[in-house]
Protein backbone atom coordinates (compact mmCIF):
# COMPACT_ATOMS: atom_id res chain seq x y z
CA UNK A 1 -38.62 52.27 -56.86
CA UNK A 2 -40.90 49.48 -57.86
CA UNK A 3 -38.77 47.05 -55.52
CA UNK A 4 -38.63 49.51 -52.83
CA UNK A 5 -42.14 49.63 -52.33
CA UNK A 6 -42.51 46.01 -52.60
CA UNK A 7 -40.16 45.85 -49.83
CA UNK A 8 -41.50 48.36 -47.86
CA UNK A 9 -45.52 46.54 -47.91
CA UNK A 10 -43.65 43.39 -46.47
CA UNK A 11 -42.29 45.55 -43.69
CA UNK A 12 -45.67 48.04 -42.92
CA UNK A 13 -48.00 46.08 -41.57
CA UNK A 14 -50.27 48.34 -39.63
CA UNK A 15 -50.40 52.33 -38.84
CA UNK A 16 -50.99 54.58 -36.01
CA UNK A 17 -54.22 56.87 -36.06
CA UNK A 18 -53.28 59.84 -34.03
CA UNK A 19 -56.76 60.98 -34.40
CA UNK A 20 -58.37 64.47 -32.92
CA UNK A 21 -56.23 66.04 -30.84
CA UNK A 22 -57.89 66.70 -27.84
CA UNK A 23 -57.38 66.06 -23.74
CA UNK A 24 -57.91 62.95 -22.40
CA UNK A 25 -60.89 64.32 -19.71
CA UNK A 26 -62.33 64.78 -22.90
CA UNK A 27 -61.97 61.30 -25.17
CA UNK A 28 -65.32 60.33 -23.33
CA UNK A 29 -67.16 63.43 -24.37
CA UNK A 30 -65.79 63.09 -27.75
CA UNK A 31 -66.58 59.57 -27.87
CA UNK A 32 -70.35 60.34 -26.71
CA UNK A 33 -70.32 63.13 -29.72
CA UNK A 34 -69.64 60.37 -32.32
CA UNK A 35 -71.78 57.95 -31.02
CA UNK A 36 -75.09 60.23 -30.92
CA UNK A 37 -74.00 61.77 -33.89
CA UNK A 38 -73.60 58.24 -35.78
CA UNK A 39 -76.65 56.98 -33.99
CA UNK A 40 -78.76 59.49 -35.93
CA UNK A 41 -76.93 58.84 -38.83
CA UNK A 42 -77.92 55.28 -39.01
CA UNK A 43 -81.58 56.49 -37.99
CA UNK A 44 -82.12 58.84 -40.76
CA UNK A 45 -80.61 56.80 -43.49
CA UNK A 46 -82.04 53.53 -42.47
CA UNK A 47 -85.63 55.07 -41.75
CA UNK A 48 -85.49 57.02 -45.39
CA UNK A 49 -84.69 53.90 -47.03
CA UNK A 50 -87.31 52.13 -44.97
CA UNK A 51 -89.97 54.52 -45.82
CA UNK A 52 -89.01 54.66 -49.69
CA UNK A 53 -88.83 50.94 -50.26
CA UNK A 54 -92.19 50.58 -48.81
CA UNK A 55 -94.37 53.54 -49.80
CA UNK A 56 -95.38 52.48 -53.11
CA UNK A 57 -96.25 56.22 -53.28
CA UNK A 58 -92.53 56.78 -53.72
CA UNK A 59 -91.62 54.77 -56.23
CA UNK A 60 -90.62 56.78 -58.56
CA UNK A 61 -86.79 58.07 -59.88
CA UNK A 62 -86.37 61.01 -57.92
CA UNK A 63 -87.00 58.64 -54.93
CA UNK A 64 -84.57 55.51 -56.24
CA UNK A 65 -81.95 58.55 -56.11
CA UNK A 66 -82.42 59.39 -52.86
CA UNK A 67 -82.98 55.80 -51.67
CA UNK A 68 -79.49 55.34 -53.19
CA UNK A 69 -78.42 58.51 -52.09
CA UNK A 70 -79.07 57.23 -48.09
CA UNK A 71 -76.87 54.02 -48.71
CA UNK A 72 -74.28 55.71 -49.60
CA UNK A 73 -74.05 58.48 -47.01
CA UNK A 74 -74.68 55.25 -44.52
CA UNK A 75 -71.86 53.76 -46.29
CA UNK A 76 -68.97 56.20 -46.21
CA UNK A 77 -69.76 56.74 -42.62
CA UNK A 78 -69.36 53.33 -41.14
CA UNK A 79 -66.18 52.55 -43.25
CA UNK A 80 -64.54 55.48 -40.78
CA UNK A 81 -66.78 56.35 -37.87
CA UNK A 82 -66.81 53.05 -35.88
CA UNK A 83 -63.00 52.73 -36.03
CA UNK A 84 -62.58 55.91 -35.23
CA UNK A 85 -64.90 55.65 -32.14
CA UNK A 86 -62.72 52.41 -31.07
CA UNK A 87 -59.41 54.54 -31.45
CA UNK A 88 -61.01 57.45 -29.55
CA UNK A 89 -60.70 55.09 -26.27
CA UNK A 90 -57.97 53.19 -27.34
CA UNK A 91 -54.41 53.70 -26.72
CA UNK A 92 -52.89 51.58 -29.46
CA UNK A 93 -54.89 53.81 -32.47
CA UNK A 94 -53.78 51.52 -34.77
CA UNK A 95 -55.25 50.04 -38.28
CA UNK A 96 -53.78 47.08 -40.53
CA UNK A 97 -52.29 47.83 -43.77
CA UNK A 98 -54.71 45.95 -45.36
CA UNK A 99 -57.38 47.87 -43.22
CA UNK A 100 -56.17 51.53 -44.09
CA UNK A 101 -56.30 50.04 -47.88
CA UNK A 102 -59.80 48.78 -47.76
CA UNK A 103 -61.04 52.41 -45.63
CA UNK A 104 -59.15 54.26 -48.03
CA UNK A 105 -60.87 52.86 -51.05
CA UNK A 106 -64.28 52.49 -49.93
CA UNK A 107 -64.49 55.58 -48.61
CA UNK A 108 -63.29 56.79 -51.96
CA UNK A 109 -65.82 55.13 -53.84
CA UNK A 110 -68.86 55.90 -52.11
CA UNK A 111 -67.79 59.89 -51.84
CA UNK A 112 -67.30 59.93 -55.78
CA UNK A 113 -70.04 57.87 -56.27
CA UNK A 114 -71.94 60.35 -54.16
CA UNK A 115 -71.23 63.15 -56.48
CA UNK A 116 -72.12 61.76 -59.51
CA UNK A 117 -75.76 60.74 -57.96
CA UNK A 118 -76.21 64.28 -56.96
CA UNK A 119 -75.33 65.03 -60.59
CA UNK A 120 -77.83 62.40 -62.15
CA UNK A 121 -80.56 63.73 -59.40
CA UNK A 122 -80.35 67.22 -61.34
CA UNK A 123 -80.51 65.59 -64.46
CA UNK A 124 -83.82 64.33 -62.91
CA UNK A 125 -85.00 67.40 -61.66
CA UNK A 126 -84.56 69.05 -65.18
CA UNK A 127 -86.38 66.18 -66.91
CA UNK A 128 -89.51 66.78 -64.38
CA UNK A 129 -89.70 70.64 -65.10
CA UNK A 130 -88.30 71.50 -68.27
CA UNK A 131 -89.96 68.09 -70.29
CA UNK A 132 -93.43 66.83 -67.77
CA UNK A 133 -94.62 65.00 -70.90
CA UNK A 134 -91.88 63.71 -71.51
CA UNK A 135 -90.33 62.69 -67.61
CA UNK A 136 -92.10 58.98 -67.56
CA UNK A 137 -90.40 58.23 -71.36
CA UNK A 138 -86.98 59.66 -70.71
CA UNK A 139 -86.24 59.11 -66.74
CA UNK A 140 -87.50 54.94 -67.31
CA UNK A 141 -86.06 52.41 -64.63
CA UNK A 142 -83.36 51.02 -66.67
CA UNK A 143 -82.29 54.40 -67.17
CA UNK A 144 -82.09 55.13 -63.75
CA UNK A 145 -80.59 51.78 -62.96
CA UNK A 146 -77.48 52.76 -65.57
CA UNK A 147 -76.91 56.16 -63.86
CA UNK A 148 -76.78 54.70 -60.47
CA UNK A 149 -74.73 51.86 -61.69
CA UNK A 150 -72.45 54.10 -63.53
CA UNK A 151 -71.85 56.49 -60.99
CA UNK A 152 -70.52 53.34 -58.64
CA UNK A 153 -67.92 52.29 -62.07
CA UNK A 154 -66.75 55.82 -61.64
CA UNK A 155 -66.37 55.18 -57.93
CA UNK A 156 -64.98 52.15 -58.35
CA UNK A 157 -62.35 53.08 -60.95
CA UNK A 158 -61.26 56.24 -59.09
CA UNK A 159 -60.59 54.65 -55.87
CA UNK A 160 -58.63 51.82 -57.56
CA UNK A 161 -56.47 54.06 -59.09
CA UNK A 162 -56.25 56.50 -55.62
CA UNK A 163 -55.13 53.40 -53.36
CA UNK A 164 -52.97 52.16 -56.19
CA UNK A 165 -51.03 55.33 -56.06
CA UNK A 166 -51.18 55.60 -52.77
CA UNK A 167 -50.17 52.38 -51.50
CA UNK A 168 -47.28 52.23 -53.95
CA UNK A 169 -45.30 54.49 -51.79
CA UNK A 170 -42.68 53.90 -49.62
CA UNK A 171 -43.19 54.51 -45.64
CA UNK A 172 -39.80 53.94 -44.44
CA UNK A 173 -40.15 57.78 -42.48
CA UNK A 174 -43.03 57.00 -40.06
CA UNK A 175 -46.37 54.92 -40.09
CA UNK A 176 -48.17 57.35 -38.15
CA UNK A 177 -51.22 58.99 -39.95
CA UNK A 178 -52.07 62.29 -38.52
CA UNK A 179 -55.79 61.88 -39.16
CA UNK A 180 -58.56 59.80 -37.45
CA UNK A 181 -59.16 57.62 -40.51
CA UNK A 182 -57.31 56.69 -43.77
CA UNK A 183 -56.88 59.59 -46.68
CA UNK A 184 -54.62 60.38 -49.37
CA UNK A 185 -53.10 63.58 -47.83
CA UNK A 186 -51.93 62.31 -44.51
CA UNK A 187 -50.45 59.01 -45.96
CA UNK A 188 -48.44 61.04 -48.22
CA UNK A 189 -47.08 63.37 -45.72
CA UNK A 190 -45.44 59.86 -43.98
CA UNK A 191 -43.78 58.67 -47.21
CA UNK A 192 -40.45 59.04 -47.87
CA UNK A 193 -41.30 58.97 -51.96
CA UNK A 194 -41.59 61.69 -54.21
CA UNK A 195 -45.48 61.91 -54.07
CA UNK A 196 -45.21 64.22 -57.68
CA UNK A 197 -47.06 61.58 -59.37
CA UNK A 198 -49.71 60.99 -56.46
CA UNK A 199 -50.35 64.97 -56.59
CA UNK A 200 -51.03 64.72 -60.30
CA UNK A 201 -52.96 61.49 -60.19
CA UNK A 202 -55.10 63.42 -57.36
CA UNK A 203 -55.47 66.53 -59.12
CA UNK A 204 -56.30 64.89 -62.31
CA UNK A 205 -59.19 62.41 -60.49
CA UNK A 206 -60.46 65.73 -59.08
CA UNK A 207 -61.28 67.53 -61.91
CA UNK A 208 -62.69 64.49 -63.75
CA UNK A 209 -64.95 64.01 -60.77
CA UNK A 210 -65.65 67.44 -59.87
CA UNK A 211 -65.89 69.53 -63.16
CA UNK A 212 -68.36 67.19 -64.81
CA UNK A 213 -70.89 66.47 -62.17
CA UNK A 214 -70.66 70.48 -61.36
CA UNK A 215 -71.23 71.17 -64.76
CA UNK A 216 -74.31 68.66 -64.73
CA UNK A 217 -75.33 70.60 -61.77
CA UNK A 218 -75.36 74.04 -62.84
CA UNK A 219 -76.60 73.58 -66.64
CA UNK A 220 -79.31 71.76 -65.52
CA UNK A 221 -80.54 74.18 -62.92
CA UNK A 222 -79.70 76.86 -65.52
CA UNK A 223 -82.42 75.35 -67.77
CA UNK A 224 -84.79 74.45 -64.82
CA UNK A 225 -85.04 78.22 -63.45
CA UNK A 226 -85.39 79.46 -67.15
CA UNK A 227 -88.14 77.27 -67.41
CA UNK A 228 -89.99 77.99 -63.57
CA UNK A 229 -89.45 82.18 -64.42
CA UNK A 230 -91.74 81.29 -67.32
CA UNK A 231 -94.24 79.61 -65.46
CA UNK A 232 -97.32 82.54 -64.79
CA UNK A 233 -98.86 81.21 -61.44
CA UNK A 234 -96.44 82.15 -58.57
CA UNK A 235 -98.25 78.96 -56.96
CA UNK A 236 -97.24 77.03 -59.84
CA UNK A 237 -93.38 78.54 -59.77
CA UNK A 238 -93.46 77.64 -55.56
CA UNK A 239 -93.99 74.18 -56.25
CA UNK A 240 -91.73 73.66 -58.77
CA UNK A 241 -88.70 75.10 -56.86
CA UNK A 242 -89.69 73.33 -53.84
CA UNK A 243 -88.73 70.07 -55.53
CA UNK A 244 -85.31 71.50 -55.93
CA UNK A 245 -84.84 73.00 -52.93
CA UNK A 246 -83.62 69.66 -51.25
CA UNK A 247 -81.46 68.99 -53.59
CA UNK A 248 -79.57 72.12 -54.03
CA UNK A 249 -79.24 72.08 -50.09
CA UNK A 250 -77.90 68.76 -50.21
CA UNK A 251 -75.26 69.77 -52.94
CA UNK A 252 -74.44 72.63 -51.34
CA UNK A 253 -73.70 70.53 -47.77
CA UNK A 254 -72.03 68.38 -50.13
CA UNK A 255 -69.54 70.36 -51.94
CA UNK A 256 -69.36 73.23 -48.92
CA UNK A 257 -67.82 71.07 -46.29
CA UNK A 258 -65.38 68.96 -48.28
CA UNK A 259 -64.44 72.74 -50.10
CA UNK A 260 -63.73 73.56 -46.47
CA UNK A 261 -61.49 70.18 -45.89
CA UNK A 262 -59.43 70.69 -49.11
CA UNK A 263 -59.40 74.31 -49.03
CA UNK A 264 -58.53 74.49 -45.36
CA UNK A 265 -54.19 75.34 -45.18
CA UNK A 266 -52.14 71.99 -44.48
CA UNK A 267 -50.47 73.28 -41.59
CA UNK A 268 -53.55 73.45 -39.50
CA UNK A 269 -54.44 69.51 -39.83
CA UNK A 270 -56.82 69.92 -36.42
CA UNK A 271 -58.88 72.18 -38.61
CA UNK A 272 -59.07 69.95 -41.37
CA UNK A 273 -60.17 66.76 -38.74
CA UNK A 274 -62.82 69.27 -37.44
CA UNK A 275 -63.97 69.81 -41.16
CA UNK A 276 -63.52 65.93 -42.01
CA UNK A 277 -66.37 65.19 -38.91
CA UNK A 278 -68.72 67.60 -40.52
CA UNK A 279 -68.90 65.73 -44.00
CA UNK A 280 -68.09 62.52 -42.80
CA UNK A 281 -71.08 62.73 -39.72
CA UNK A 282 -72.80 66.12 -40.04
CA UNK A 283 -73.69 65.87 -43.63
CA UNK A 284 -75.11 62.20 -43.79
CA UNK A 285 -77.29 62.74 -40.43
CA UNK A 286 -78.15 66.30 -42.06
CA UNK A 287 -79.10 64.89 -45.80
CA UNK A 288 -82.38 62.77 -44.47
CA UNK A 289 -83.89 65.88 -42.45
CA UNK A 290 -83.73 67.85 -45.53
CA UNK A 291 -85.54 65.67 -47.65
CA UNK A 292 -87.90 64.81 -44.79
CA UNK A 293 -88.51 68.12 -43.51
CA UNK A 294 -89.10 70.06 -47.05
CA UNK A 295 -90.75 67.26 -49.04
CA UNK A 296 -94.28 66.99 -48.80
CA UNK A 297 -94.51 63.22 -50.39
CA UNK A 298 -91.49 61.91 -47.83
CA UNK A 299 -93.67 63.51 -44.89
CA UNK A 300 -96.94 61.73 -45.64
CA UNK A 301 -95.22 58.75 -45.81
CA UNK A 302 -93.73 59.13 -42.26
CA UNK A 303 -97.22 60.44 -41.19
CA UNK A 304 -98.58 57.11 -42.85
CA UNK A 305 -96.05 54.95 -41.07
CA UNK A 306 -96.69 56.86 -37.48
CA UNK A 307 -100.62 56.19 -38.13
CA UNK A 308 -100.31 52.87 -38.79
CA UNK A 309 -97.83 52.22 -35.37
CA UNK A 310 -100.45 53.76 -33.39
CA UNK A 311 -103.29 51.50 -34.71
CA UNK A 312 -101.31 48.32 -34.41
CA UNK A 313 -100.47 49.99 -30.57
């Protein structure tokens, strides 16, 4: 098998994107889609990173999160949209081996690494409410740095072994992916190995990814609304969930659309393309406007930015 697949990487040297189905009067609107879609993307991320670099205001570890948090979403999306925006007009739709390896695993890493970021956010959040006296002590920079850097190992280690599997297959059936970028799913349904051990290796990444960071997630919320129910001002209870309120909607954009991708049945792969776009465009352009638009700090620094453009103007 070993020598098989050997064989078969000297042979493979690029695959076909078949990308969304749709007719070709259409490629240009679905182009334009992407590209406005993407545009905002970059706008968000780039202007939230902008804003929480500068502000000194904002320097603080919920804020290193989120700046994190907006290179990452700006990440995963250029490792896919781009290409798929050049295949969209294209007719050859086609990606080097090498390139479907490299989209494959950096895509990979920055989704996982993603979810544990949302997970060390909570932890965050919990430190702030449940332990104020303490939140300066416990959440210190190096700290932070070691969460943000771990969550990347994690990344790093899961997409490693997800391309290793992956790529270790034979594709002597067909190298045409029936997807507009690189996954797991599609590139197994062109191999003509038995893809038992990538199932188990996928199933077993999931729920070493998934259970802990949800776990994180909920027991740290659990302890943060215990805490706000005790608080007796309903001012004072306000303000406290408003700090979470951008994070949970983030998680829940998070873990809702790529529930719908996974959860969506295999025979409808259109579907699952449609879901793809919304995590892979909708969430990352979303993810800025709900910080932006519910966080009273992020605002005044855009307010403090706009004032100072019209001076200078």
């Amino acid at each position: 098998m070993g020598d098989q697949g050997g064989d078969n990487h000297s042979e493979v040297t690029d695959f076909v994107l078949v990308g969304i189905r749709v007719r070709p009067e259409f490629h240009s609107l679905l182009f334009l889609l992407f590209l406005i879609v993407y545009w905002m993307v970059l706008l968000g991320n780039l202007s939230m990173i902008g804003i929480i670099v500068t502000d000194p205001r904002l320097n603080t570890p919920m804020y290193f999160f989120l700046g994190n948090l907006s290179v990452i979403d700006l990440s995963y999306s250029t490792v896919i949209v781009p290409k798929a925006m050049v295949n969209i007009l294209s007719q050859r739709k086609t990606i080097s081996f090498a390139g479907c390896v490299a989209q494959l695993f950096l895509y990979a890493l920055f989704m996982v690494t993603e979810a544990f970021v949302l997970a060390a956010m909570a932890y965050d959040r919990f430190i702030a409410i449940c332990n104020p006296l303490l939140y300066t002590v416990r959440m210190s920079r190096s700290l932070c740095i070691q969460l943000v850097a771990g969550s990347y190992l994690c990344g790093w280690v899961s997409s490693i072994l997800q391309i290793s599997v992956t790529f270790s297959m034979s594709f002597c059936a067909s190298r045409v992916i029936d997807h507009f970028y690189c996954d797991s799913n599609p590139i197994e349904k062109i191999s003509c190995s038995n893809v038992f051990m990538n199932k188990m290796v996928s199933l077993s990444l999931a729920i070493l990814i998934i259970l802990p960071t949800i776990v994180v997630i909920v027991v740290s919320y659990m302890y943060i609304v215990s805490t706000v129910l005790k608080i007796r001002s309903s001012e004072g209870r306000k303000k406290a969930f408003s700090t979470c309120s951008s994070h949970l909607g983030v998680v829940s954009l998070l873990y809702g659309t790529v529930s719908f991708v996974y959860l969506t049945p295999p025979n409808n792969p259109e579907l699952r393309k449609v879901a793809s776009v919304c995590y892979i465009l909708f969430t990352p352009m979303l993810n800025p406007l709900i910080y932006s638009l519910r966080n009273k700090d992020v605002k005044d620094a855009v307010r403090k930015v706009v004032w100072k453009k019209k001076v200078l103007l």
